[in-house]
N, C-alpha and C. Protein backbone atom coordinates (compact mmCIF):
# COMPACT_ATOMS: atom_id res chain seq x y z
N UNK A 1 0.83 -1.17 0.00
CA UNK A 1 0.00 0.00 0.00
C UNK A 1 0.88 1.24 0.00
N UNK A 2 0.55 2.13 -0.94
CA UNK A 2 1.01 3.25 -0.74
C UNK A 2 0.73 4.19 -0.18
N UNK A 3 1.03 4.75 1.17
CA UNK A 3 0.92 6.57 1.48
C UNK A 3 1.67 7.59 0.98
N UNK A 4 0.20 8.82 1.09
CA UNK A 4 0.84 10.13 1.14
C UNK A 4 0.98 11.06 2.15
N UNK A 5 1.52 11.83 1.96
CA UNK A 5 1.62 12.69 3.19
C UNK A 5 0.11 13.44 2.77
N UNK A 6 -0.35 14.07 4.16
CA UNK A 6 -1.88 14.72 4.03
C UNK A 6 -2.30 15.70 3.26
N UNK A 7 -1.07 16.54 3.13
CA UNK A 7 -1.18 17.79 2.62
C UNK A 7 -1.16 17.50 1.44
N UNK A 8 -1.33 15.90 0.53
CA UNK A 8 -1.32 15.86 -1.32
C UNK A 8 -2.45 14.71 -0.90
N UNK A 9 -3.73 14.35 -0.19
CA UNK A 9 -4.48 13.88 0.19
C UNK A 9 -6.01 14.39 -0.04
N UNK A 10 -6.72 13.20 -0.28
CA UNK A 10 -8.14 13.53 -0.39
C UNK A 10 -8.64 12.57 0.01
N UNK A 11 -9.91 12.81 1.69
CA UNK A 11 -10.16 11.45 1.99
C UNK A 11 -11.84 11.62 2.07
N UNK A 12 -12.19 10.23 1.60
CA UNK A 12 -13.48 9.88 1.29
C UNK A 12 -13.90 9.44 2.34
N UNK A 13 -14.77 9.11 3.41
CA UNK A 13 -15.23 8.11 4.51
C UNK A 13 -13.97 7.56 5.00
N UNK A 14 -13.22 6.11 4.60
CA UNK A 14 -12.77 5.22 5.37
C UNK A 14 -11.72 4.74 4.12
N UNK A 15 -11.98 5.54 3.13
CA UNK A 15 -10.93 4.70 2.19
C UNK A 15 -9.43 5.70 1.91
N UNK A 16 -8.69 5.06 1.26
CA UNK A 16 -7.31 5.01 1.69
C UNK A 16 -7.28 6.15 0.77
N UNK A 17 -6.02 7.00 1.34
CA UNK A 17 -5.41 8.33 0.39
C UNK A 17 -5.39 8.21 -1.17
N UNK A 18 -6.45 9.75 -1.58
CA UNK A 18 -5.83 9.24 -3.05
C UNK A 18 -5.32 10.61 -3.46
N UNK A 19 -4.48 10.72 -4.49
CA UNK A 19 -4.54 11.91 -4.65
C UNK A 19 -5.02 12.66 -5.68
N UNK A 20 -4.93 14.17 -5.55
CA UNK A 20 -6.58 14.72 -6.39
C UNK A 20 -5.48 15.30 -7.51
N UNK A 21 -5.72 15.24 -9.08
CA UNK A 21 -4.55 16.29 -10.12
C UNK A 21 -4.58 17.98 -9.40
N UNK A 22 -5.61 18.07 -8.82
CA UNK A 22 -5.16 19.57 -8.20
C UNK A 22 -4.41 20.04 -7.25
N UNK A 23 -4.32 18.98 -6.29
CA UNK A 23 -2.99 18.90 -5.63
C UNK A 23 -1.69 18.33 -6.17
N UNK A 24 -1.92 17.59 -7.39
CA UNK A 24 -0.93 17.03 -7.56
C UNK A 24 0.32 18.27 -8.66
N UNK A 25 -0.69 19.02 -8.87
CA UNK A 25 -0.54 20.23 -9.71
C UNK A 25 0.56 21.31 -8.93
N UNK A 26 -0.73 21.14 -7.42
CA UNK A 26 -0.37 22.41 -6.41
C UNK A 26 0.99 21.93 -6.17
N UNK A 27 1.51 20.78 -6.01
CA UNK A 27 2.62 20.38 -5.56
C UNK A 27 3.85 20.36 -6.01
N UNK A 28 3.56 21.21 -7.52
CA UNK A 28 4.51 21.23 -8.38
C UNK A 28 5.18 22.49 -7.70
N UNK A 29 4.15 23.58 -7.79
CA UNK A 29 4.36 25.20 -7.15
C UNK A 29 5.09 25.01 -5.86
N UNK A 30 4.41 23.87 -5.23
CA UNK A 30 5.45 23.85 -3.80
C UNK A 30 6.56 23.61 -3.77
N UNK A 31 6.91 22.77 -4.71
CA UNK A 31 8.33 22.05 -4.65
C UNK A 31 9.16 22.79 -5.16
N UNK A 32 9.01 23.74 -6.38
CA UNK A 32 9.55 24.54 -7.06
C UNK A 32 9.70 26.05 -6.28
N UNK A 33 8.81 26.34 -5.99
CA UNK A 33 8.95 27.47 -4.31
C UNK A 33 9.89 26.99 -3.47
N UNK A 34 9.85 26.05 -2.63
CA UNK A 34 10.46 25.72 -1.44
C UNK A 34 11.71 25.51 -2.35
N UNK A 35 12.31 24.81 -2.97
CA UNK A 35 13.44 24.19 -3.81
C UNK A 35 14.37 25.69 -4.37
N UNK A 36 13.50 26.31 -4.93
CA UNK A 36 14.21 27.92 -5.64
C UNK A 36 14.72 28.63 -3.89
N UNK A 37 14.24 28.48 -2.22
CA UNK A 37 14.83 29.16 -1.43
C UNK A 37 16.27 28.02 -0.82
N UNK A 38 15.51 26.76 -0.65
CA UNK A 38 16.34 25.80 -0.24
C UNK A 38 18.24 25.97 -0.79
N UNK A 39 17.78 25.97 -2.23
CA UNK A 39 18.86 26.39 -3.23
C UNK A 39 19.68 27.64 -3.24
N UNK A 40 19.65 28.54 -2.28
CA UNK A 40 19.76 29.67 -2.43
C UNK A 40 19.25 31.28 -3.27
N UNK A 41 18.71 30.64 -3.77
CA UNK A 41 17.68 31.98 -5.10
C UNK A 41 17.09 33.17 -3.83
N UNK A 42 17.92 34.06 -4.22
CA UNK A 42 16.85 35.20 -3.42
C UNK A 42 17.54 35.96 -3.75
N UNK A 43 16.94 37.10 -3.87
CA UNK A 43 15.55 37.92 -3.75
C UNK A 43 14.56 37.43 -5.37
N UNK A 44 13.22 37.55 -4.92
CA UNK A 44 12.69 37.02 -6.05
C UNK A 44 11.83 37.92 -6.39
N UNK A 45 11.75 38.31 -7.67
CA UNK A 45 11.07 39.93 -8.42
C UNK A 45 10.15 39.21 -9.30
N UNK A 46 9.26 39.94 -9.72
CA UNK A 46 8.03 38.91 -10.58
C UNK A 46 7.00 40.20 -10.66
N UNK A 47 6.65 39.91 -12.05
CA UNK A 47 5.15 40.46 -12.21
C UNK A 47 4.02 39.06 -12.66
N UNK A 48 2.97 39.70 -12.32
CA UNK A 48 1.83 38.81 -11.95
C UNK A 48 1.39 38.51 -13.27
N UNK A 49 1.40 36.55 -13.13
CA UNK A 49 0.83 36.16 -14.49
C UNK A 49 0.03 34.76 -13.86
N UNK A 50 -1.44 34.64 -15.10
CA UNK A 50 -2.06 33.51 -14.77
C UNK A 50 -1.79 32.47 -14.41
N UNK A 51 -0.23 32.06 -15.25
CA UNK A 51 0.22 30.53 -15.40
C UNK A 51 1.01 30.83 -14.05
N UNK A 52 1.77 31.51 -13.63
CA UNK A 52 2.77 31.47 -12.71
C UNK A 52 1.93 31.52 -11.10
N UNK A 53 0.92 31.88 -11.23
CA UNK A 53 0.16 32.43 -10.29
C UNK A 53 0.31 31.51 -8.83
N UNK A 54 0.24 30.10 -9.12
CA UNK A 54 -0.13 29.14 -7.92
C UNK A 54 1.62 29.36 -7.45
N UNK A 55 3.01 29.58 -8.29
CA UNK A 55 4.11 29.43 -7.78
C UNK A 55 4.28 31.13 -6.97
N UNK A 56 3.72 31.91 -7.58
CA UNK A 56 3.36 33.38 -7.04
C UNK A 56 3.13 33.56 -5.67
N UNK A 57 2.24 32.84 -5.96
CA UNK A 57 1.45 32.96 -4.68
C UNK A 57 2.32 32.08 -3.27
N UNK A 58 2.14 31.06 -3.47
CA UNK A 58 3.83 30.18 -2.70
C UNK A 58 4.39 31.24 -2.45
N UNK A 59 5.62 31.55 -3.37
CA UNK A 59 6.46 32.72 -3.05
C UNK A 59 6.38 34.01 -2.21
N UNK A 60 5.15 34.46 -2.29
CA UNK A 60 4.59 35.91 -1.84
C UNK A 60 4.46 35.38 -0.74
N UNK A 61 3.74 34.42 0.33
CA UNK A 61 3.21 33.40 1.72
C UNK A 61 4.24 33.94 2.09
N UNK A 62 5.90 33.63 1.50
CA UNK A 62 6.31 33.02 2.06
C UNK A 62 7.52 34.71 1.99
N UNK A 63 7.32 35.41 1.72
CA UNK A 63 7.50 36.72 1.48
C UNK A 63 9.09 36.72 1.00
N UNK A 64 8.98 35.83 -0.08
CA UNK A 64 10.24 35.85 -0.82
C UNK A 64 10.34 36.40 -2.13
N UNK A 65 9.03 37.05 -2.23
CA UNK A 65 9.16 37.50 -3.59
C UNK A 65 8.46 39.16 -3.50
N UNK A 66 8.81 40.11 -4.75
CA UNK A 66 8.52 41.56 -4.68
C UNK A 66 8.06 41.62 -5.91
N UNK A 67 7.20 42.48 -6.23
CA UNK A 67 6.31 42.57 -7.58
C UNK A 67 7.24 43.92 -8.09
N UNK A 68 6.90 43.54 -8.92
CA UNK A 68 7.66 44.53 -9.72
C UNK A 68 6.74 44.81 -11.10
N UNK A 69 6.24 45.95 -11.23
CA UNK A 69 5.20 46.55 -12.53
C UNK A 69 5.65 46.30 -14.04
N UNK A 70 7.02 46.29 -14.20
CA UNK A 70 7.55 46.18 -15.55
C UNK A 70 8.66 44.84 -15.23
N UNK A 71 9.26 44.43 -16.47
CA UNK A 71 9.63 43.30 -16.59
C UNK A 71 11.00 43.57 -16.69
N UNK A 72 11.31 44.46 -17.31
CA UNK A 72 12.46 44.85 -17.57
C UNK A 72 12.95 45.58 -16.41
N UNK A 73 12.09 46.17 -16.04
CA UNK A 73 12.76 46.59 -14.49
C UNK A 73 13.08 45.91 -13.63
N UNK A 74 12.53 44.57 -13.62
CA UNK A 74 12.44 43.25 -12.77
C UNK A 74 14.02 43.25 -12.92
N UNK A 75 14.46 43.05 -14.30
CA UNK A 75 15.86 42.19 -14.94
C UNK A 75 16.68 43.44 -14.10
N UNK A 76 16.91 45.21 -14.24
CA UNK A 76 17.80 45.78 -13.92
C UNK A 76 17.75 45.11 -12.26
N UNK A 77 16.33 45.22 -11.59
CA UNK A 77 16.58 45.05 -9.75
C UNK A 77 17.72 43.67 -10.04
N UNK A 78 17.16 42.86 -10.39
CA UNK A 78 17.64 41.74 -10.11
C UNK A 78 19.36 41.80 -10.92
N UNK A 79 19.77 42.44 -11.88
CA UNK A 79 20.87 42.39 -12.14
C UNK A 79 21.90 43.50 -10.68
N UNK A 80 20.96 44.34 -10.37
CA UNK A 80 21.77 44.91 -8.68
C UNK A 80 22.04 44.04 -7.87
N UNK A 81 20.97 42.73 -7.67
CA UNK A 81 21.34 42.05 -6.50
C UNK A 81 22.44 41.18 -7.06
N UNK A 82 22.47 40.54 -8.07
CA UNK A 82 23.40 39.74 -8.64
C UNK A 82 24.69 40.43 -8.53
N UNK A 83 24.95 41.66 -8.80
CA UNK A 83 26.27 42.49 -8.49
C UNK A 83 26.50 42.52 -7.02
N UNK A 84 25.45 42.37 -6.17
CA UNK A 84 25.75 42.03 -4.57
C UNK A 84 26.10 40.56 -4.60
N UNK A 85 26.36 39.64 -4.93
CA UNK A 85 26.35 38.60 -4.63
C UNK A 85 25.40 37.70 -4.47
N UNK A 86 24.12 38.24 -4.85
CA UNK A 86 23.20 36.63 -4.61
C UNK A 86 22.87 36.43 -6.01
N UNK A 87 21.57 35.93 -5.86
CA UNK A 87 21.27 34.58 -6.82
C UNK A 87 19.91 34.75 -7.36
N UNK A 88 19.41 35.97 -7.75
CA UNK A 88 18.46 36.33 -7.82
C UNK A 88 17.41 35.79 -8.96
N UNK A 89 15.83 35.86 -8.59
CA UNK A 89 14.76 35.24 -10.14
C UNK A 89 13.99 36.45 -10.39
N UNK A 90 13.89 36.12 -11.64
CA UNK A 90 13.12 36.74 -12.41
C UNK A 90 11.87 36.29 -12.66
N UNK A 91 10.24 36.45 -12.63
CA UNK A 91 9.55 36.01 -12.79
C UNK A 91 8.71 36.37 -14.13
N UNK A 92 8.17 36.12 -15.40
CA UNK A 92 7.78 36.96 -16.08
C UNK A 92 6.54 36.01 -17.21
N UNK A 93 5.80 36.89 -17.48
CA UNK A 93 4.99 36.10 -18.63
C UNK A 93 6.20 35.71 -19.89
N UNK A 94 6.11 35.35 -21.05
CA UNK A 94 7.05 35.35 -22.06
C UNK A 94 6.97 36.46 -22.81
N UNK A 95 5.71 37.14 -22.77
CA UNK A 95 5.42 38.70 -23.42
C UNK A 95 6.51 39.58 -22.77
N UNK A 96 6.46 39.28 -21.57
CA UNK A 96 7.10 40.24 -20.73
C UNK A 96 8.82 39.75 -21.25
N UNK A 97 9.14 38.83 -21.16
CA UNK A 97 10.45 38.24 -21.70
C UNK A 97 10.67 39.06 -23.16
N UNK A 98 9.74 39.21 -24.08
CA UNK A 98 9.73 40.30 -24.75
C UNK A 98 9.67 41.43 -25.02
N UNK A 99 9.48 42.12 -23.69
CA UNK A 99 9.71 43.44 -23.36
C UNK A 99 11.03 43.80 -22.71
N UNK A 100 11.75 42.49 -22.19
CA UNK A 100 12.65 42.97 -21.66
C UNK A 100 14.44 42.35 -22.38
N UNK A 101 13.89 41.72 -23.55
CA UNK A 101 15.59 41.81 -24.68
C UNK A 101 16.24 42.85 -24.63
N UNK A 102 15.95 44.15 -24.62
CA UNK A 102 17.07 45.33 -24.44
C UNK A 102 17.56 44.98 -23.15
N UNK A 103 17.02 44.90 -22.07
CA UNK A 103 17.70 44.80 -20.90
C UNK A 103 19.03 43.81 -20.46
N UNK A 104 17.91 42.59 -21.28
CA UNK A 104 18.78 41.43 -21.17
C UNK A 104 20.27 41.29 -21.94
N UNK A 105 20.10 42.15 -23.64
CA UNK A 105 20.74 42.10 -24.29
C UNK A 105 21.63 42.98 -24.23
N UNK A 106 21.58 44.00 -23.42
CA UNK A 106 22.33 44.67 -23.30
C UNK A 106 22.89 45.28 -22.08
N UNK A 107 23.01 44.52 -21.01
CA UNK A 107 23.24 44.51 -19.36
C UNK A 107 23.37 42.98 -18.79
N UNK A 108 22.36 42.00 -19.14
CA UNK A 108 22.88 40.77 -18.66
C UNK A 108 23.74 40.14 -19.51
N UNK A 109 23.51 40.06 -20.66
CA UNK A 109 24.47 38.60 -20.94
C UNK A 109 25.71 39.45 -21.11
N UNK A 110 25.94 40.65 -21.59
CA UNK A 110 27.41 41.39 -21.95
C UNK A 110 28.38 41.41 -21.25
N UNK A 111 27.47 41.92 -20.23
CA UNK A 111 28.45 41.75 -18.55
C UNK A 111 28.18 40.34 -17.61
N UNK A 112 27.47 39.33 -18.64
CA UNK A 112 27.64 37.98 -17.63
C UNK A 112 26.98 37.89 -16.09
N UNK A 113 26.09 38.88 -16.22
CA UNK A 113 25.55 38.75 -14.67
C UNK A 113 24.29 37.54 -14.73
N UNK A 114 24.61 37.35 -13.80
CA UNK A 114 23.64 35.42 -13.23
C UNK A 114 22.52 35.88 -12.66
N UNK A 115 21.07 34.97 -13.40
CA UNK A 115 19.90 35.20 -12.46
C UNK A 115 19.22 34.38 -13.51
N UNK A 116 17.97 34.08 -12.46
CA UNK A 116 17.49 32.33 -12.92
C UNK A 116 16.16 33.35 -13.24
N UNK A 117 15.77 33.37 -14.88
CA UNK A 117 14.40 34.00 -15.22
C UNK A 117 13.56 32.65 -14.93
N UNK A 118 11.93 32.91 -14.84
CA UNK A 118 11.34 31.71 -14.81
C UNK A 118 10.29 32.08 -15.64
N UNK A 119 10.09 31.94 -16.73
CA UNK A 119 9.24 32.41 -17.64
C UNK A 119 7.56 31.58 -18.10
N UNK A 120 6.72 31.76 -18.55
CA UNK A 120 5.46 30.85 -18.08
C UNK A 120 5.32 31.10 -19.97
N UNK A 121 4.89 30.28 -20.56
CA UNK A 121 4.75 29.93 -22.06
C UNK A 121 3.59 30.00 -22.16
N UNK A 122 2.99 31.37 -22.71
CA UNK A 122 1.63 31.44 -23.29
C UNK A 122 2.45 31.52 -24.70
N UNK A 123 0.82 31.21 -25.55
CA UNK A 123 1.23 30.60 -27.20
C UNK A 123 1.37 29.08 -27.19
N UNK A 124 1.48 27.99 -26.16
CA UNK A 124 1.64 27.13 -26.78
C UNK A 124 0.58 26.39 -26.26
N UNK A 125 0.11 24.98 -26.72
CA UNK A 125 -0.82 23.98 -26.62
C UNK A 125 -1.06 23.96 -24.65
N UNK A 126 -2.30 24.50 -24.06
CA UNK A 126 -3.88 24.47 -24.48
C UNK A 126 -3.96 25.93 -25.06
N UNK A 127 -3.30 27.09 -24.44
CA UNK A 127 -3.22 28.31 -24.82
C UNK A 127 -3.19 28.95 -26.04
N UNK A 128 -4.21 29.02 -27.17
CA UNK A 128 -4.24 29.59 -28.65
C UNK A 128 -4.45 30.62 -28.79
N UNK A 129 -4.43 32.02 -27.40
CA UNK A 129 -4.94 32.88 -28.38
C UNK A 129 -4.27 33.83 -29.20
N UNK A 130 -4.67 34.11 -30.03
CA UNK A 130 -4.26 34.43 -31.01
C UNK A 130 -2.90 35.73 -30.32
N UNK A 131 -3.46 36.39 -29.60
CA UNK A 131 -2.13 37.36 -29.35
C UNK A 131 -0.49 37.03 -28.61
N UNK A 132 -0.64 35.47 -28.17
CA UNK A 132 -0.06 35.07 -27.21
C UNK A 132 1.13 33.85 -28.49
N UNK A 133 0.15 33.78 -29.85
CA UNK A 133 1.04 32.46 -30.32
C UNK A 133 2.34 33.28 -30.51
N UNK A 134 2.66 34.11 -31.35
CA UNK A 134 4.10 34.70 -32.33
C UNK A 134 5.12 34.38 -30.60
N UNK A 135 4.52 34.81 -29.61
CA UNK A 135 6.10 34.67 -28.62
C UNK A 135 5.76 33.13 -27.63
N UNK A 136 4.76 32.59 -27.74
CA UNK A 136 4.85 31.05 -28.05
C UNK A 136 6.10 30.04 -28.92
N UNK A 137 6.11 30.93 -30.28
CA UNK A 137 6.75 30.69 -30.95
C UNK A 137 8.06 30.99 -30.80
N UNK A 138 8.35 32.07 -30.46
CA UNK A 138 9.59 32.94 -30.39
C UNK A 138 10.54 32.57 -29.05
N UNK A 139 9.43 32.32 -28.07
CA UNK A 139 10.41 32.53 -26.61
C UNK A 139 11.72 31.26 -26.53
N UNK A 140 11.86 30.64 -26.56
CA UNK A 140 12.85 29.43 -27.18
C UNK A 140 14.29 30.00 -27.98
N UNK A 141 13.87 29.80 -29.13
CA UNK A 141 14.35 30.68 -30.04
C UNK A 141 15.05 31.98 -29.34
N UNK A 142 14.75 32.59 -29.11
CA UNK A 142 15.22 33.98 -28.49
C UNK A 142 15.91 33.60 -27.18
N UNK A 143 15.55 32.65 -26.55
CA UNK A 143 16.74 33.10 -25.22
C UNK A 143 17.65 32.03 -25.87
N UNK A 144 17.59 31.18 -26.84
CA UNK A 144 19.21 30.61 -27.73
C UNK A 144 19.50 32.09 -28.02
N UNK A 145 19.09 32.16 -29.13
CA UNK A 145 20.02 33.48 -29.76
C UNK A 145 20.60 34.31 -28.92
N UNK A 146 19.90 34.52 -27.08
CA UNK A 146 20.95 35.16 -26.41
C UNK A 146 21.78 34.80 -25.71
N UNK A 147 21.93 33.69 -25.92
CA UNK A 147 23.19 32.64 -25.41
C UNK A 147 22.50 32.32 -23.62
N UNK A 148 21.02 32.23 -23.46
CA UNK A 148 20.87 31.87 -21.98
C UNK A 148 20.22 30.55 -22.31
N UNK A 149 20.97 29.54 -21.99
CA UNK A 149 20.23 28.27 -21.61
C UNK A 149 19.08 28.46 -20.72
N UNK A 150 18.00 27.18 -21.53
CA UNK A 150 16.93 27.35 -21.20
C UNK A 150 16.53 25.56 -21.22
N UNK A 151 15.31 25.37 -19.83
CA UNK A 151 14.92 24.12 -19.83
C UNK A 151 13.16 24.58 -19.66
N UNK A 152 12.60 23.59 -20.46
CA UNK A 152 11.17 24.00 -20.34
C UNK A 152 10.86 22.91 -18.90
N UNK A 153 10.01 23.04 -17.71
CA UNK A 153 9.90 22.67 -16.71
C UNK A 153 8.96 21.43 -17.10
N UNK A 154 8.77 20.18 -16.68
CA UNK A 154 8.42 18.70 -16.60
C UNK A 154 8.28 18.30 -15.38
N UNK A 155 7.06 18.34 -14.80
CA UNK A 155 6.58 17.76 -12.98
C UNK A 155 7.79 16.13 -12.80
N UNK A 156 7.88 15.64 -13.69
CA UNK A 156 8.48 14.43 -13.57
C UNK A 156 10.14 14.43 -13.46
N UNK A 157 10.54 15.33 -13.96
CA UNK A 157 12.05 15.93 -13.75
C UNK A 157 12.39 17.42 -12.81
N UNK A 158 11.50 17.65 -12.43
CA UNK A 158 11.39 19.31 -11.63
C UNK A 158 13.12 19.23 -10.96
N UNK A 159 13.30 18.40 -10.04
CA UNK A 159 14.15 18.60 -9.48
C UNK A 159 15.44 18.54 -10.34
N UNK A 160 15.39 17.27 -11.23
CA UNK A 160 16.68 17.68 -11.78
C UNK A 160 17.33 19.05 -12.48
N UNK A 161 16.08 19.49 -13.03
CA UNK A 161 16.29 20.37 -13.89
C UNK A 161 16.69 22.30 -12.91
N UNK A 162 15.60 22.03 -11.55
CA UNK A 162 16.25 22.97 -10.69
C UNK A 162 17.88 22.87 -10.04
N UNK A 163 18.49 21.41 -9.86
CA UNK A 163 19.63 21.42 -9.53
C UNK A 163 20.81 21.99 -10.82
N UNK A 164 19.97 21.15 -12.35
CA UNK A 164 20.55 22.26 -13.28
C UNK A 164 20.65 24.09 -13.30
N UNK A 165 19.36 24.34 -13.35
CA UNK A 165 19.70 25.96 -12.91
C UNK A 165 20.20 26.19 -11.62
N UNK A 166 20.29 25.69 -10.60
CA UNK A 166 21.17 25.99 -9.83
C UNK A 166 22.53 26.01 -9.87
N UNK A 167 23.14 24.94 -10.49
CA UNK A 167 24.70 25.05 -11.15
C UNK A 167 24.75 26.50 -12.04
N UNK A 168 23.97 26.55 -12.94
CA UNK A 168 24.35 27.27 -13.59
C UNK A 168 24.60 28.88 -12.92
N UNK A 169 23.00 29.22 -12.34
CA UNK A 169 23.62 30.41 -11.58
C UNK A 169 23.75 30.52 -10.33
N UNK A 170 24.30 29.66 -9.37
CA UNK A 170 24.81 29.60 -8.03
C UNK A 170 26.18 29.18 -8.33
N UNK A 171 25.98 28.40 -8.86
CA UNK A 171 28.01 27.86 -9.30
C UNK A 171 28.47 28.43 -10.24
N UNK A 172 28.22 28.50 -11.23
CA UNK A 172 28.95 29.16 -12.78
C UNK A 172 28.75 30.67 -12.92
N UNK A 173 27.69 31.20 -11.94
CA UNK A 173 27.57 32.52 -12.07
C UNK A 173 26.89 33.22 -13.79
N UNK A 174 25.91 32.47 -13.98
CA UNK A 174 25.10 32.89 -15.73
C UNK A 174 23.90 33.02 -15.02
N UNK A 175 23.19 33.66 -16.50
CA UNK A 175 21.87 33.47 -16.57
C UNK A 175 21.38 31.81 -17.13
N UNK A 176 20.38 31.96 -16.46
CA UNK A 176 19.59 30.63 -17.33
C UNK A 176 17.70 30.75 -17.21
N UNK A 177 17.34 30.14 -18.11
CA UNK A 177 15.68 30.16 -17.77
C UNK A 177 14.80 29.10 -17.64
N UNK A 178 14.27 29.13 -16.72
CA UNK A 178 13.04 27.75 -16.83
C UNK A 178 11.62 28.29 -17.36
N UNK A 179 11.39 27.41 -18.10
CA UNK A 179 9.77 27.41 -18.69
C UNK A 179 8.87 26.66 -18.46
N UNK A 180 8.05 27.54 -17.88
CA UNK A 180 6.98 27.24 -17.46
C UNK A 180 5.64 26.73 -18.46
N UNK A 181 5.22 25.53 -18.73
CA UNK A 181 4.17 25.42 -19.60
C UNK A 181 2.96 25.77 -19.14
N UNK A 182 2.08 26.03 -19.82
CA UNK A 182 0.50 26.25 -18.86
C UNK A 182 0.14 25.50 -18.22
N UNK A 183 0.26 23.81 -18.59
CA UNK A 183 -0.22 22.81 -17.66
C UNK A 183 0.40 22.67 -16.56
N UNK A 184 1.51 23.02 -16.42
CA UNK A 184 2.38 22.62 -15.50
C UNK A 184 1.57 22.77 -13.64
N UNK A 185 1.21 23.95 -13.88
CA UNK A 185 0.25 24.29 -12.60
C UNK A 185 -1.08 24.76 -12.58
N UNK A 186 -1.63 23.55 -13.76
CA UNK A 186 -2.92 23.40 -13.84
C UNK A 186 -3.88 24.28 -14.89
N UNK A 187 -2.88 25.18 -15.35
CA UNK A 187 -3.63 26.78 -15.82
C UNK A 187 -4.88 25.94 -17.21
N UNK A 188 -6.15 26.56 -17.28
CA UNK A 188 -6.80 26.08 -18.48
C UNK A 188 -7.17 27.26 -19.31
N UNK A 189 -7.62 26.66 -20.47
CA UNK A 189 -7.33 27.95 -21.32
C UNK A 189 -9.45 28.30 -21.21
């Protein structure tokens, strides 16, 4: 028999733990919250998006994260703290990842300053609408061309792929980005 712990639990009368896809969802946001402080990542800057929302929200509880109105402003705060020495995230829709290539292109990667963007992929499959596909398309594409490795996020690999961005900018001192798909934390279109 298998258990879970309670908090990824749904109990009926008398029958045994099962667990619900909405916790199993929520648990992605947790692990990826708790895992981004565990790891060292802080200070965490973010503007508010649908898909990111359940990891948002985690973050904000837990008052590790600061909103920030523009995206690109997100990248300069967070390129200050990185010149202090930490390990700072970026939180952003992928639109917003498109508002902020001058910043990136011309302050992070030039001067090599490290910070883990976490970007959420509108444009792609359940998400069609029409204003959201072209940087669906693009966001990939574009953080190659700016030389920032990028892993799109998988509930089934979460951790490996956070110990990857953690090498990269806790040890190697770069940028790198994780992508966020819509399903990842449940988002429906």
């Amino acid at each position: 028999m298998i258990t879970r712990p309670p908090t990824a639990t749904s109990f009926t009368s008398r029958e045994e733990p099962v667990m619900t896809p909405a916790l199993c969802l929520d648990d992605a946001a947790a692990t990826l919250a708790t895992s981004l402080t565990e790891m060292g990542f802080s200070p965490t800057f973010g503007t508010p998006c649908g898909i990111l929302a359940p990891l948002y929200e985690r973050l904000e509880n837990g008052s590790a994260l600061q909103t920030v109105s523009r995206e690109d402003n997100a990248v300069g705060i967070a390129a200050g703290a990185a010149m202090a020495g930490r390990s700072p995230v970026v939180m952003m829709q992928n639109s917003g990842l498109g508002q902020s290539v001058n910043a990136l292109a011309s302050l992070v990667v030039p001067y090599e300053i490290p910070m883990l963007l976490i970007v959420s992929l509108r444009g792609i499959q359940p998400d069609t609408t029409q204003e959201n596909l072209a940087m669906g398309r693009l966001t990939e594409p574009l953080l190659s061309d700016l030389g920032i490795p990028a892993e799109r996020l998988d509930a089934e690999r979460l951790t490996t792929q956070l110990e990857w961005a953690r090498e990269i900018v806790c040890v190697q001192r770069k940028t790198a980005a994780l992508l966020v798909p819509p399903t990842l934390f449940g988002w429906q279109a």
